[in-house]
N, C-alpha and C. Protein backbone atom coordinates (compact mmCIF):
# COMPACT_ATOMS: atom_id res chain seq x y z
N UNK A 1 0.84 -1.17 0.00
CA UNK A 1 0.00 0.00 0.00
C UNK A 1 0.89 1.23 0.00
N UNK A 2 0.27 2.04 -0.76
CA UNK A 2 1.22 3.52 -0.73
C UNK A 2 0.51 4.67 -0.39
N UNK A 3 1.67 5.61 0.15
CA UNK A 3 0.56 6.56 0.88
C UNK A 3 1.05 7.93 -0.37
N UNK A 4 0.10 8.56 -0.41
CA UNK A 4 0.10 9.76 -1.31
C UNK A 4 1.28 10.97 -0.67
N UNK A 5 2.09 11.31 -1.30
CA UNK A 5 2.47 12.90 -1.14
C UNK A 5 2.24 13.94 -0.75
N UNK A 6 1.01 14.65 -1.21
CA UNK A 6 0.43 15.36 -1.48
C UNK A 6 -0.55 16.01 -0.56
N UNK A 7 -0.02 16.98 -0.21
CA UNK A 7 -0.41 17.69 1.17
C UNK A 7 -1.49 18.18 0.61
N UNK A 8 -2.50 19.11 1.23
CA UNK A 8 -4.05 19.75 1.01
C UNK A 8 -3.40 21.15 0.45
N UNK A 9 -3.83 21.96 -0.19
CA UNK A 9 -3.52 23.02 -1.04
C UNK A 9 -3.84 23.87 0.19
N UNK A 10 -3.46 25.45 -0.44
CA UNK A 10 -4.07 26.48 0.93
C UNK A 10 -5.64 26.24 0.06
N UNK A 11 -5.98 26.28 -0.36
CA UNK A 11 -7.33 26.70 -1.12
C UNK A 11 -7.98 25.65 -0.66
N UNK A 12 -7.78 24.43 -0.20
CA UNK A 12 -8.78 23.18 0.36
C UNK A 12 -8.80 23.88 1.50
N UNK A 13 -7.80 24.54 2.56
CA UNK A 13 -8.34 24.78 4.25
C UNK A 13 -9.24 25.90 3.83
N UNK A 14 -8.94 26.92 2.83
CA UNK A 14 -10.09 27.84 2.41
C UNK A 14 -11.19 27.66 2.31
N UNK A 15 -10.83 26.77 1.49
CA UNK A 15 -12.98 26.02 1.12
C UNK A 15 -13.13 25.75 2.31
N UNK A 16 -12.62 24.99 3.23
CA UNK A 16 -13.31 24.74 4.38
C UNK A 16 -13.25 25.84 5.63
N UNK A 17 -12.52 26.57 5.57
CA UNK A 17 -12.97 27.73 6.40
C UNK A 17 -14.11 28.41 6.10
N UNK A 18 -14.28 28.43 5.03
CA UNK A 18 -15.51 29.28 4.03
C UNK A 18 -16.85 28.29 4.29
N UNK A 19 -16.67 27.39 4.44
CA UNK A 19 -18.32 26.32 4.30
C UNK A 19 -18.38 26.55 5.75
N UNK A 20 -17.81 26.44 6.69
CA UNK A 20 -17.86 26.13 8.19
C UNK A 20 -18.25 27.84 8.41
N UNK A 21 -17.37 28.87 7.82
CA UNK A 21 -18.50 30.42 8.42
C UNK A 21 -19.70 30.60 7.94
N UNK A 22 -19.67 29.99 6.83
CA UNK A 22 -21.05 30.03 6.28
C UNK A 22 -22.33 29.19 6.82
N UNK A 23 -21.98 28.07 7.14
CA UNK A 23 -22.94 27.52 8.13
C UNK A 23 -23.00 27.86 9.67
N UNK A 24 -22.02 28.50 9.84
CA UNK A 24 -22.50 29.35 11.05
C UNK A 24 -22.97 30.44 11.20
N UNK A 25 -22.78 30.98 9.81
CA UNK A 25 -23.64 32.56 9.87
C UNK A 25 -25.27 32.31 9.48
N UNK A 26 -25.51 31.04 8.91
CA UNK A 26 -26.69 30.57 8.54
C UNK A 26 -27.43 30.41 10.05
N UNK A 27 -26.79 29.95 10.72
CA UNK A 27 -27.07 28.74 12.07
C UNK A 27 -27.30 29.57 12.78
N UNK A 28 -26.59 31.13 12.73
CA UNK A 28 -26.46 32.42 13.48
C UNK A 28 -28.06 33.13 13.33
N UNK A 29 -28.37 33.55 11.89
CA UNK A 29 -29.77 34.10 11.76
C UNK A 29 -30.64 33.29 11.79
N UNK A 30 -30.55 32.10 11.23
CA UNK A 30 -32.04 31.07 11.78
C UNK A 30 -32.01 31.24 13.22
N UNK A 31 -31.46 31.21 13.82
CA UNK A 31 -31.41 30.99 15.72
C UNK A 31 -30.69 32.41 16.37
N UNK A 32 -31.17 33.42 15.73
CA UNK A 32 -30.18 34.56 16.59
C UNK A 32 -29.77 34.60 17.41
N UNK A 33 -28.90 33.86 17.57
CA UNK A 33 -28.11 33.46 18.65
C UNK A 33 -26.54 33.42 18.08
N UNK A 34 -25.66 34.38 18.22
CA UNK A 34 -24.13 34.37 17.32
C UNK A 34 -23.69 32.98 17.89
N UNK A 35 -23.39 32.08 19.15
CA UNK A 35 -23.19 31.17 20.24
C UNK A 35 -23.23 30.11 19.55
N UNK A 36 -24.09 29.98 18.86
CA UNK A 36 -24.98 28.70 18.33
C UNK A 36 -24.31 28.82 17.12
N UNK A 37 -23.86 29.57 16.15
CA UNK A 37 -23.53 29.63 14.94
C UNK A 37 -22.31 29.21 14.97
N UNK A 38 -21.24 29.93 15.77
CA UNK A 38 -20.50 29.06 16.56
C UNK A 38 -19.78 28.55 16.59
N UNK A 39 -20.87 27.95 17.34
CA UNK A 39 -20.66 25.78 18.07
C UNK A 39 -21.28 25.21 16.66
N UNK A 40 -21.58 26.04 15.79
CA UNK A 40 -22.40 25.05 14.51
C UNK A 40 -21.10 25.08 13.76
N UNK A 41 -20.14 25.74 13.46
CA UNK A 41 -19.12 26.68 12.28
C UNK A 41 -18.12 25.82 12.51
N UNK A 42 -17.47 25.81 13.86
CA UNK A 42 -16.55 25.36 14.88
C UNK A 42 -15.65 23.99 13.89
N UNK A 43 -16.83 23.05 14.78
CA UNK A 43 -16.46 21.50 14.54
C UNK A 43 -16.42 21.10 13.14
N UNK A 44 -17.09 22.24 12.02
CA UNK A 44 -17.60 21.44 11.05
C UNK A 44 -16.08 21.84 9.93
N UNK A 45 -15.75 22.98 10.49
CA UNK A 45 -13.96 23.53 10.03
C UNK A 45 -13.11 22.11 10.82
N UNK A 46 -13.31 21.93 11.37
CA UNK A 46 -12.40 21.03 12.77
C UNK A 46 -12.66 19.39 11.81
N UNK A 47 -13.92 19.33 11.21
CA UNK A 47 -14.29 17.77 11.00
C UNK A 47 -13.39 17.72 9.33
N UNK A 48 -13.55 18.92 8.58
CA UNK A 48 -13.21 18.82 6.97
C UNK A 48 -11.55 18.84 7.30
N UNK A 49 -11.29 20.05 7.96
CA UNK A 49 -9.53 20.02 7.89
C UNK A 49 -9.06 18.77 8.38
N UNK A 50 -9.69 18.09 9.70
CA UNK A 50 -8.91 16.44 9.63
C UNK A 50 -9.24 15.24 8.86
N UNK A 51 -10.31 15.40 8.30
CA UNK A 51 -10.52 14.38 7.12
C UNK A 51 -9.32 14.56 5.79
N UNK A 52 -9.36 15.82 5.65
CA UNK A 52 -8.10 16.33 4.89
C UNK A 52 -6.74 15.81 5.05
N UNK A 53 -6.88 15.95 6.56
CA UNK A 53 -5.63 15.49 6.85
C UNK A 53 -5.20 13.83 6.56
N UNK A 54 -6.73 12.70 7.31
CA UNK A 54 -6.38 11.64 6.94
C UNK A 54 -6.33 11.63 5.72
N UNK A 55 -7.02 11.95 4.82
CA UNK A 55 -6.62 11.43 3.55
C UNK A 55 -5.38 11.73 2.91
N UNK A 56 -4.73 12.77 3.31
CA UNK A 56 -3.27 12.94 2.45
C UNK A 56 -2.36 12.59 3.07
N UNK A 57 -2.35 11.80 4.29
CA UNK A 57 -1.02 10.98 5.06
C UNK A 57 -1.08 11.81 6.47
N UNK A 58 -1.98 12.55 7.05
CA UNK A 58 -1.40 13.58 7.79
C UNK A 58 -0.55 14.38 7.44
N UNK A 59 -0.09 14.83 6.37
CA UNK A 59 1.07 15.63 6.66
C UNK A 59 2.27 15.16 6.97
N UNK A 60 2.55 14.22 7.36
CA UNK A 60 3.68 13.70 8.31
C UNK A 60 4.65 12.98 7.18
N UNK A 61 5.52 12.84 6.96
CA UNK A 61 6.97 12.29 6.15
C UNK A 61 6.74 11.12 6.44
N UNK A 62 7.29 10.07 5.65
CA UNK A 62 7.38 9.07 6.12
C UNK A 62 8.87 8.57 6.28
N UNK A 63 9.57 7.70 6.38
CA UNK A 63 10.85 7.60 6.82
C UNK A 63 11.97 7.60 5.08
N UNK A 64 13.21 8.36 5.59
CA UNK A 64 13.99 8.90 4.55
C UNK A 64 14.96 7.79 4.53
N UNK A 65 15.11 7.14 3.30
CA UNK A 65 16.26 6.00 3.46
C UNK A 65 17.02 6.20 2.44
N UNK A 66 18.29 5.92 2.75
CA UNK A 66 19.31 6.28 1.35
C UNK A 66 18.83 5.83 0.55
């Protein structure tokens, strides 16, 4: 099995910064409540950037051999 290279672009944490304010500014005027928009915005930035992460290796090197 091989693991991919290929780290997440800046423009993938973008998209997902961007979907996660946007559902919290949604979450914000349905429920005027800024609190709630949030705790809605929060996790859902938190859930895409580590799926991101598993899928491209974490980030992490894997071991360098001559």
């Amino acid at each position: 099995m091989t693991r991919t290279d290929h780290d997440p672009s800046r423009s993938a944490y973008a998209t997902a910064s961007v979907i996660g304010v946007v559902i919290g500014v949604v979450v914000a005027i349905l429920t005027s409540d800024v609190i709630l928009g949030v705790i809605a915005g929060a996790p859902c930035v938190a859930i895409i950037v580590g799926l991101q992460r598993l899928w491209t290796g974490g980030g992490t090197t894997g071991p360098h051999h001559p």
